[in-house]
N, C-alpha and C. Protein backbone atom coordinates (compact mmCIF):
# COMPACT_ATOMS: atom_id res chain seq x y z
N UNK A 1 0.83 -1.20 0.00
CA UNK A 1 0.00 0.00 0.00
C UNK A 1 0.86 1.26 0.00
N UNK A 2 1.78 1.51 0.50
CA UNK A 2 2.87 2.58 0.96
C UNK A 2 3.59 2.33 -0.61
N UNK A 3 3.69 1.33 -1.32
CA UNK A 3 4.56 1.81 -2.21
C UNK A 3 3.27 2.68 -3.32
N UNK A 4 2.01 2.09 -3.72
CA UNK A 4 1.49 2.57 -4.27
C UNK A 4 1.20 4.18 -4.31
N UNK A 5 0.98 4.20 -2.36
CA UNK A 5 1.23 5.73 -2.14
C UNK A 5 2.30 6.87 -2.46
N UNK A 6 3.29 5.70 -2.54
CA UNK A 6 4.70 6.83 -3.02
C UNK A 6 4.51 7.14 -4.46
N UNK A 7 3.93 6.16 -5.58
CA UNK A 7 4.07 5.90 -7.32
C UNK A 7 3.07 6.89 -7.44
N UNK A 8 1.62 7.30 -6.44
CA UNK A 8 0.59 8.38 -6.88
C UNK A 8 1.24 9.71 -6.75
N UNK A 9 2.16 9.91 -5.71
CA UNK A 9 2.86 11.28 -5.29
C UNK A 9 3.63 11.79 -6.30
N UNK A 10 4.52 11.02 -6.92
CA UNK A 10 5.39 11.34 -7.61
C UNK A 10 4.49 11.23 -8.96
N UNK A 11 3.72 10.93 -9.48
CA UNK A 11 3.22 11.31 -10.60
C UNK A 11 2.39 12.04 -10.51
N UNK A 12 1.73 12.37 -9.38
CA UNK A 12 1.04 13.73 -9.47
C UNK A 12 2.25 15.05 -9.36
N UNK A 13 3.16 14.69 -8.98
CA UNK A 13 4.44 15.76 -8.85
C UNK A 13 4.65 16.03 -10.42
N UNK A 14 5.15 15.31 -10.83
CA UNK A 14 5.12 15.57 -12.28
C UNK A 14 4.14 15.89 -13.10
N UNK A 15 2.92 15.54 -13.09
CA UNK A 15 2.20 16.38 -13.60
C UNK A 15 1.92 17.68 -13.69
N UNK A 16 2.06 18.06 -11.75
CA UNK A 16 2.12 19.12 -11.33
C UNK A 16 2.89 20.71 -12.26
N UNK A 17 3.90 19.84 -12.42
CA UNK A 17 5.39 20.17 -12.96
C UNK A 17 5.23 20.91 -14.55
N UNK A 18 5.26 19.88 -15.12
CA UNK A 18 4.40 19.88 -16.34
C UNK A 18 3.61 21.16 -16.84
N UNK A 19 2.86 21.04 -16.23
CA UNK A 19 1.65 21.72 -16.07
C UNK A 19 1.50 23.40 -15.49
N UNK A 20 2.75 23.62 -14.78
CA UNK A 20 2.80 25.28 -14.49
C UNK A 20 4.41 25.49 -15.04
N UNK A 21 4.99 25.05 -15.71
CA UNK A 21 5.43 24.90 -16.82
C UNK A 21 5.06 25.13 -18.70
N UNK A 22 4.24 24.37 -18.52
CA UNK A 22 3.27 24.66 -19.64
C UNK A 22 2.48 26.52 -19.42
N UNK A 23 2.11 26.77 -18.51
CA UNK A 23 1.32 27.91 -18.27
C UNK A 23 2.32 29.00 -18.03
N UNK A 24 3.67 28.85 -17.34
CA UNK A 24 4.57 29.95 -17.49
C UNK A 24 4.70 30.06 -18.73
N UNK A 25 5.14 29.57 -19.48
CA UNK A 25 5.24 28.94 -20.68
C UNK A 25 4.73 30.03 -21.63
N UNK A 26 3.22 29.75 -21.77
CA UNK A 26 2.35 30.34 -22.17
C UNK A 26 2.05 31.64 -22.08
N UNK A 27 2.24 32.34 -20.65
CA UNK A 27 1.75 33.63 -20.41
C UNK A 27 3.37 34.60 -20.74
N UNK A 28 4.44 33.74 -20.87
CA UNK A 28 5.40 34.70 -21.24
C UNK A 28 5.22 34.70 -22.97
N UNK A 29 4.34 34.04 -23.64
CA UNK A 29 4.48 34.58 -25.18
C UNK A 29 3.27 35.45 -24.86
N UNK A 30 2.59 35.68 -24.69
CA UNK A 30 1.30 36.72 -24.41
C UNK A 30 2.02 38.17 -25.60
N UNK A 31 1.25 37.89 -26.36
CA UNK A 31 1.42 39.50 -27.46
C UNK A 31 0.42 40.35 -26.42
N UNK A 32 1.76 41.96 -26.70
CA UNK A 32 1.03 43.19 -26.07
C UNK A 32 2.03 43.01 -24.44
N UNK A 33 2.55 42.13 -23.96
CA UNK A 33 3.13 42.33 -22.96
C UNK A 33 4.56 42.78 -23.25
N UNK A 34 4.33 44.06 -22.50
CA UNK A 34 5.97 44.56 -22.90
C UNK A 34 6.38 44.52 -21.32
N UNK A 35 8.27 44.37 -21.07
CA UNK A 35 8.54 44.45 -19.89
C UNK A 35 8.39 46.42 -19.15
N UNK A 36 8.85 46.10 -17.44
CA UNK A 36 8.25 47.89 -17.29
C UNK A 36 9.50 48.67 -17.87
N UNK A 37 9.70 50.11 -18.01
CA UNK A 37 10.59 51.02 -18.08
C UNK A 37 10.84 51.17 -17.35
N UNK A 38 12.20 51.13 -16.89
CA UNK A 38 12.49 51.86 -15.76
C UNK A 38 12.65 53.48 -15.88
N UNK A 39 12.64 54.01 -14.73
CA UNK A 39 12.33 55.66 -14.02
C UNK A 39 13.62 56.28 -13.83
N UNK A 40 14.29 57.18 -15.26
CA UNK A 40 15.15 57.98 -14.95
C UNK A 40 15.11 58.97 -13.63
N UNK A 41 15.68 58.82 -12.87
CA UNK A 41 15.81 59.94 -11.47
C UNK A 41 17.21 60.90 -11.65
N UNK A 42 17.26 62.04 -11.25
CA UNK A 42 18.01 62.69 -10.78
C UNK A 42 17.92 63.41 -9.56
N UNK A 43 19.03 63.86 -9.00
CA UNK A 43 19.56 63.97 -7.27
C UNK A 43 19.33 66.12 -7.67
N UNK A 44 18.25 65.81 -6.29
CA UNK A 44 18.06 67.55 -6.10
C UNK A 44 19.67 68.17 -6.08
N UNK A 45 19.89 69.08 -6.14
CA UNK A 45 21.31 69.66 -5.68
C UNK A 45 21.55 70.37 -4.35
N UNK A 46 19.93 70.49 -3.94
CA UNK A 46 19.69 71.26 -2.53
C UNK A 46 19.56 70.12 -1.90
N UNK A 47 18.82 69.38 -1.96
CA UNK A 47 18.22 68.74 -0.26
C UNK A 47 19.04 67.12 -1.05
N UNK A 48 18.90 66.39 -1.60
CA UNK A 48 19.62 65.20 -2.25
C UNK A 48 18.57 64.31 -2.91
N UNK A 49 17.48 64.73 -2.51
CA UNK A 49 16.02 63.81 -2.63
C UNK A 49 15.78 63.73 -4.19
N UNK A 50 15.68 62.50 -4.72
CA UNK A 50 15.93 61.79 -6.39
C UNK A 50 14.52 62.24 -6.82
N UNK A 51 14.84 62.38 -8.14
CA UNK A 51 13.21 63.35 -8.47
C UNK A 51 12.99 62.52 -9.98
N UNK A 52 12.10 62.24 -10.73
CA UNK A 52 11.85 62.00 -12.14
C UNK A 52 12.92 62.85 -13.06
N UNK A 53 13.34 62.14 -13.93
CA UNK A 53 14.07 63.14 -14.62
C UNK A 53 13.74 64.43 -15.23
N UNK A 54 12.28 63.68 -16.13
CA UNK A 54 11.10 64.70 -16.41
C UNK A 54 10.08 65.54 -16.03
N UNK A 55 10.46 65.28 -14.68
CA UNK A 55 9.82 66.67 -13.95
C UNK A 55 10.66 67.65 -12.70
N UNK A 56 11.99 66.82 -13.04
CA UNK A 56 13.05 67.92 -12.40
C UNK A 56 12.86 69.36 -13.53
N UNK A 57 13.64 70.36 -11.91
CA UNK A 57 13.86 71.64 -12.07
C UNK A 57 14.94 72.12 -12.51
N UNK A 58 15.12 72.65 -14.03
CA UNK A 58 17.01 72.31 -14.18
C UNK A 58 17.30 74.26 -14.10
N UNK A 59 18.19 74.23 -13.57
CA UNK A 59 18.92 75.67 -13.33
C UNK A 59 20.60 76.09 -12.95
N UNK A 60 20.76 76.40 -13.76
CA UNK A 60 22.27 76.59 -13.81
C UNK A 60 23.22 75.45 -13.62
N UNK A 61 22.43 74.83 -14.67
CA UNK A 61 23.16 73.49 -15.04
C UNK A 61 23.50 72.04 -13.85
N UNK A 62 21.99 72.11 -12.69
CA UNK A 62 22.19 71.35 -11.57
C UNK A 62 20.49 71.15 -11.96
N UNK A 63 20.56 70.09 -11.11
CA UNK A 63 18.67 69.33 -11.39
C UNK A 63 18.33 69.79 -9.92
N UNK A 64 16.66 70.39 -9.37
CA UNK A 64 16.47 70.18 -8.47
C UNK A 64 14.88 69.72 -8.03
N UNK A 65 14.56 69.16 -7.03
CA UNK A 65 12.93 68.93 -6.70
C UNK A 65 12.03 69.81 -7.07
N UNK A 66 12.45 71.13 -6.89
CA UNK A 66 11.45 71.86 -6.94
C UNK A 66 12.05 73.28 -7.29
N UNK A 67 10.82 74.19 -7.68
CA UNK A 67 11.53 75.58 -8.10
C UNK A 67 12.06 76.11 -6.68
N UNK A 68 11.55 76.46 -5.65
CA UNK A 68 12.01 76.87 -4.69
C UNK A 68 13.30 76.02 -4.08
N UNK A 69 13.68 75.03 -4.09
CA UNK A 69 15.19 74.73 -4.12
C UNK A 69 16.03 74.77 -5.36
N UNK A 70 15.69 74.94 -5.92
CA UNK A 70 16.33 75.94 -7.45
C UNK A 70 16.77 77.47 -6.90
N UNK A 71 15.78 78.32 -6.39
CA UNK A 71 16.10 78.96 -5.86
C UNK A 71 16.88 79.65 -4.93
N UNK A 72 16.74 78.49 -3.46
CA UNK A 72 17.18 78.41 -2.30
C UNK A 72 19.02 78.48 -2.90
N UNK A 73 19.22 77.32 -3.77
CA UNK A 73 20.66 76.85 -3.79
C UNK A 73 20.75 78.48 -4.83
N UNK A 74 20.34 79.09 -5.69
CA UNK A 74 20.87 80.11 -7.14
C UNK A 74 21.23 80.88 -5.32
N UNK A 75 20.24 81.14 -4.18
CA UNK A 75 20.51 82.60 -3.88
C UNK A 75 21.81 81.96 -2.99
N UNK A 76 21.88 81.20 -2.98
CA UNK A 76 22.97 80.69 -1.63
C UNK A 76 24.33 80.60 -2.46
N UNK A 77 24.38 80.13 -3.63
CA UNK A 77 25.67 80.26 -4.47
C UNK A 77 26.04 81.22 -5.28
N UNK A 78 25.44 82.13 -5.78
CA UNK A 78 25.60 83.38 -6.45
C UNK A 78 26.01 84.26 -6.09
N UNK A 79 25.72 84.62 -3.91
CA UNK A 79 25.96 85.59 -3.28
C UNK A 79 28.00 85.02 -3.23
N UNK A 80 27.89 84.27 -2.67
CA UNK A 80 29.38 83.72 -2.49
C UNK A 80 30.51 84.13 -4.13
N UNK A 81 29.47 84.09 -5.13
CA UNK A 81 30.63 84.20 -5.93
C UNK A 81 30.46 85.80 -6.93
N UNK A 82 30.33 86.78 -5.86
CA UNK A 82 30.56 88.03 -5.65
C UNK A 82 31.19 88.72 -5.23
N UNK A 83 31.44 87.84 -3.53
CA UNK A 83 32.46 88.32 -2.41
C UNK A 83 33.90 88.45 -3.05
């Protein structure tokens, strides 16, 4: 009886097998599935915080989060290179 039990296990294993095999299989030819894009980021120049590339703030040739740290850094480096 125990061996019969072992000969059902193992061929339901393999079937098993088989069978989500067959279906990976399948759903990786799927037309229309494209893999994702990945998300260009760039690094604020004020605070460090990574922003979309395409909706960074670019100013004097540095990327930042937002207009007001665009700002923050133009008034903080501009004054210095006056003195």
């Amino acid at each position: 009886m125990s061996k019969l039990l072992f000969w059902i296990v193992i061929i339901l294993g393999i079937v098993g097998y088989v069978v989500y095999k067959r279906r990976a299989r399948s759903t990786a030819r799927l037309p229309g599935v494209k893999p994702l894009d990945t998300l260009e980021t760039v690094r604020c120049a004020e605070c460090g915080v990574f922003t979309a590339k395409n909706k960074a703030v670019k100013r004097d040739g540095h990327s930042f989060c937002s207009w007001e740290h665009a700002q923050k850094w133009h008034d903080r480096h501009s004054s210095s290179d006056h003195s």
